[in-house]
Protein backbone atom coordinates (compact mmCIF):
# COMPACT_ATOMS: atom_id res chain seq x y z
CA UNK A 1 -0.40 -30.06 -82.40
CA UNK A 2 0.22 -28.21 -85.37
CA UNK A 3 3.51 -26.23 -86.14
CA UNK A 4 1.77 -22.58 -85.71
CA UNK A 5 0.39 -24.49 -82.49
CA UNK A 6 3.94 -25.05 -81.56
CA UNK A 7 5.30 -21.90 -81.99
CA UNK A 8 2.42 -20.08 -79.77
CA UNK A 9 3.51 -22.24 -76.63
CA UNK A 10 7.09 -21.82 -77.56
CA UNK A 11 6.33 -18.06 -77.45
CA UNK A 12 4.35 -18.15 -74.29
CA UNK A 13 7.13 -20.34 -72.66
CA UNK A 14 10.19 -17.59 -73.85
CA UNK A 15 7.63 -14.92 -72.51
CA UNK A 16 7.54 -16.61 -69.08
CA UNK A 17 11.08 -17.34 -68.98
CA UNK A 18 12.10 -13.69 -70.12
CA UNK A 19 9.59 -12.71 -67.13
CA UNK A 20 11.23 -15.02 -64.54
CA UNK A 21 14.61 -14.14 -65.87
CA UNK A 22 13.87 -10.08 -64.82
CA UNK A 23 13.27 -11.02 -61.06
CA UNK A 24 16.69 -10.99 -60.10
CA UNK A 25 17.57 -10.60 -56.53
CA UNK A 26 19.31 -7.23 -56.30
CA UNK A 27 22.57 -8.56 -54.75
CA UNK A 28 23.22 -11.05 -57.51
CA UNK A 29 21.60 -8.65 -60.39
CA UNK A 30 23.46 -5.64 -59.19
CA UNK A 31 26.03 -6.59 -57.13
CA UNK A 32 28.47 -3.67 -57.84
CA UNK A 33 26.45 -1.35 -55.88
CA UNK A 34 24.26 -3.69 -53.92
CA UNK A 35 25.49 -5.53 -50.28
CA UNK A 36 24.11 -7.49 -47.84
CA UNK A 37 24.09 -5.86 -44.14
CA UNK A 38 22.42 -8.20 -42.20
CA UNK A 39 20.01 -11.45 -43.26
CA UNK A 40 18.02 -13.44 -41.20
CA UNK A 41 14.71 -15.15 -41.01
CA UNK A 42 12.81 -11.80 -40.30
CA UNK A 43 14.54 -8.86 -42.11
CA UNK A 44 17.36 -7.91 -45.05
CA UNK A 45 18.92 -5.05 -44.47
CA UNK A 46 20.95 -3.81 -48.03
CA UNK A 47 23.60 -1.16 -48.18
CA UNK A 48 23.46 0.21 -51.17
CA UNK A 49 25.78 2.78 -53.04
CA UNK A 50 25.71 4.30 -57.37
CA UNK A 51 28.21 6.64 -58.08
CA UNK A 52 27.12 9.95 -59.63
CA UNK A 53 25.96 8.23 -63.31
CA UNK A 54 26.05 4.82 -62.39
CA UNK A 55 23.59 2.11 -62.69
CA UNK A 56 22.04 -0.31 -60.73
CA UNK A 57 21.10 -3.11 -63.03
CA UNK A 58 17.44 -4.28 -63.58
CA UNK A 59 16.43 -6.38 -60.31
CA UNK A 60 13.37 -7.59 -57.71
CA UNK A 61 12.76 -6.17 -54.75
CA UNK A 62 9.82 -9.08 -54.27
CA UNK A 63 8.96 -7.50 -50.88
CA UNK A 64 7.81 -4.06 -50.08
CA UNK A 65 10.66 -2.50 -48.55
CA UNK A 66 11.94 0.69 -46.22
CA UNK A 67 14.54 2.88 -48.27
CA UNK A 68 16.68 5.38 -45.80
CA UNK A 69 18.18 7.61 -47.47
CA UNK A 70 22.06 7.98 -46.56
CA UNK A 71 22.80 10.97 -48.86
CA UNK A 72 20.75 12.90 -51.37
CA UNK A 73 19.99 11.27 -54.15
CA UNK A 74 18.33 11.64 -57.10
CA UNK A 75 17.47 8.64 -59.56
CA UNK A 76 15.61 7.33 -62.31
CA UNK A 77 13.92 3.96 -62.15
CA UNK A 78 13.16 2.00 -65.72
CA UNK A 79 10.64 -0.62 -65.39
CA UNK A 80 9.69 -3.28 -67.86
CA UNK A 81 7.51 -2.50 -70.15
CA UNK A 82 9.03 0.89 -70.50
CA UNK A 83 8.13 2.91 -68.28
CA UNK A 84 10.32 5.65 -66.43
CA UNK A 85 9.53 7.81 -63.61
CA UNK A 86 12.59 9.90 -61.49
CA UNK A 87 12.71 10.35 -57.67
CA UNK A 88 14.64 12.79 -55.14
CA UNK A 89 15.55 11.45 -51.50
CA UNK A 90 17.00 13.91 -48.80
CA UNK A 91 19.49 12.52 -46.36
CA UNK A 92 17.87 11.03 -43.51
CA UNK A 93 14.24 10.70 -45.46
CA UNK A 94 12.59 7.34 -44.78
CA UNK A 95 10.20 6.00 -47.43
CA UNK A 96 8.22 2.90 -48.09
CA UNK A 97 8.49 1.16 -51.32
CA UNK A 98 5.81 -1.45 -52.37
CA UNK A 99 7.27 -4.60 -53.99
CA UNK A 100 9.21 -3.77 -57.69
CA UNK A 101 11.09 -4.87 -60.70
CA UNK A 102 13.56 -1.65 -61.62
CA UNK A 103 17.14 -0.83 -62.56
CA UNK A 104 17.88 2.42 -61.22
CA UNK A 105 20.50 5.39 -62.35
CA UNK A 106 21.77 7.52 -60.24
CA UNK A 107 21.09 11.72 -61.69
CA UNK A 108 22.79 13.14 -59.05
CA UNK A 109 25.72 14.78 -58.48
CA UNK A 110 27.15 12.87 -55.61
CA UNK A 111 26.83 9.09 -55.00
CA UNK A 112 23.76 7.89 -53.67
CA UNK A 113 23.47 5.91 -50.88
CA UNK A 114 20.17 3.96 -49.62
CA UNK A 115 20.08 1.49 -46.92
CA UNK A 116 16.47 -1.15 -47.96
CA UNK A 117 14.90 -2.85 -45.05
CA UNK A 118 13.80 -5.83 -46.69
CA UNK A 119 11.02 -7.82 -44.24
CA UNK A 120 10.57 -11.31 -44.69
CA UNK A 121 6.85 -12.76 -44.94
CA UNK A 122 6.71 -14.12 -40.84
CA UNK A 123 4.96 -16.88 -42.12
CA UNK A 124 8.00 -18.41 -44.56
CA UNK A 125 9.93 -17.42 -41.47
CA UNK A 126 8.16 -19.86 -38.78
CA UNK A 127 8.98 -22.96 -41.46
């Protein structure tokens, strides 16, 4: 293989491993504002809490997921790539979020705290 040759897979394999390196479970990515409730073979239930600036780091949420909104909050989610969008939860709003890679920051005034219902796939569950 020649050395440009080389250097393309090298590139494709840093590309990959920058990839894989951005699906972070949140607890372990962003575990200053992100605990574990309950775990079991069917469900993950995360309490999760930013203070009024803070920053959840960049994670995976590899599931879609149920956010219930604790308080109101209102964030900003930066995915890679670059792109940016902002959203506003009222206390006691229930949403569904499909599966994501996102750090979050908290825009509100107040802290903002989310409970995610995590399910897990039933059929990984019955192994």
């Amino acid at each position: 293989m020649t050395t440009s040759g080389l250097l393309a897979v090298g590139g494709l394999l840093l590309l990959a491993a920058a990839g894989a390196g951005l699906a972070q479970d949140p607890v372990k990515a962003a575990s200053a504002t992100h605990k574990v409730l309950l775990e079991n073979e069917r469900v993950r239930v995360l309490d999760i809490h930013v203070p009024a600036g803070g920053r959840a780091l960049t994670h995976t949420h590899p599931t879609g997921y149920v956010a219930v909104a604790m308080t109101d909050c209102h964030m900003r989610f930066s995915y890679p790539g670059g792109k940016v969008s902002e959203s506003t939860l009222h206390a006691g709003e229930v949403v569904w979020r499909d599966p994501v890679t996102h750090s979050v920051e908290n825009l509100g005034p107040g802290e903002c705290h989310v409970l995610n219902i995590e399910p897990k796939d039933a059929q990984a569950a019955k192994k």
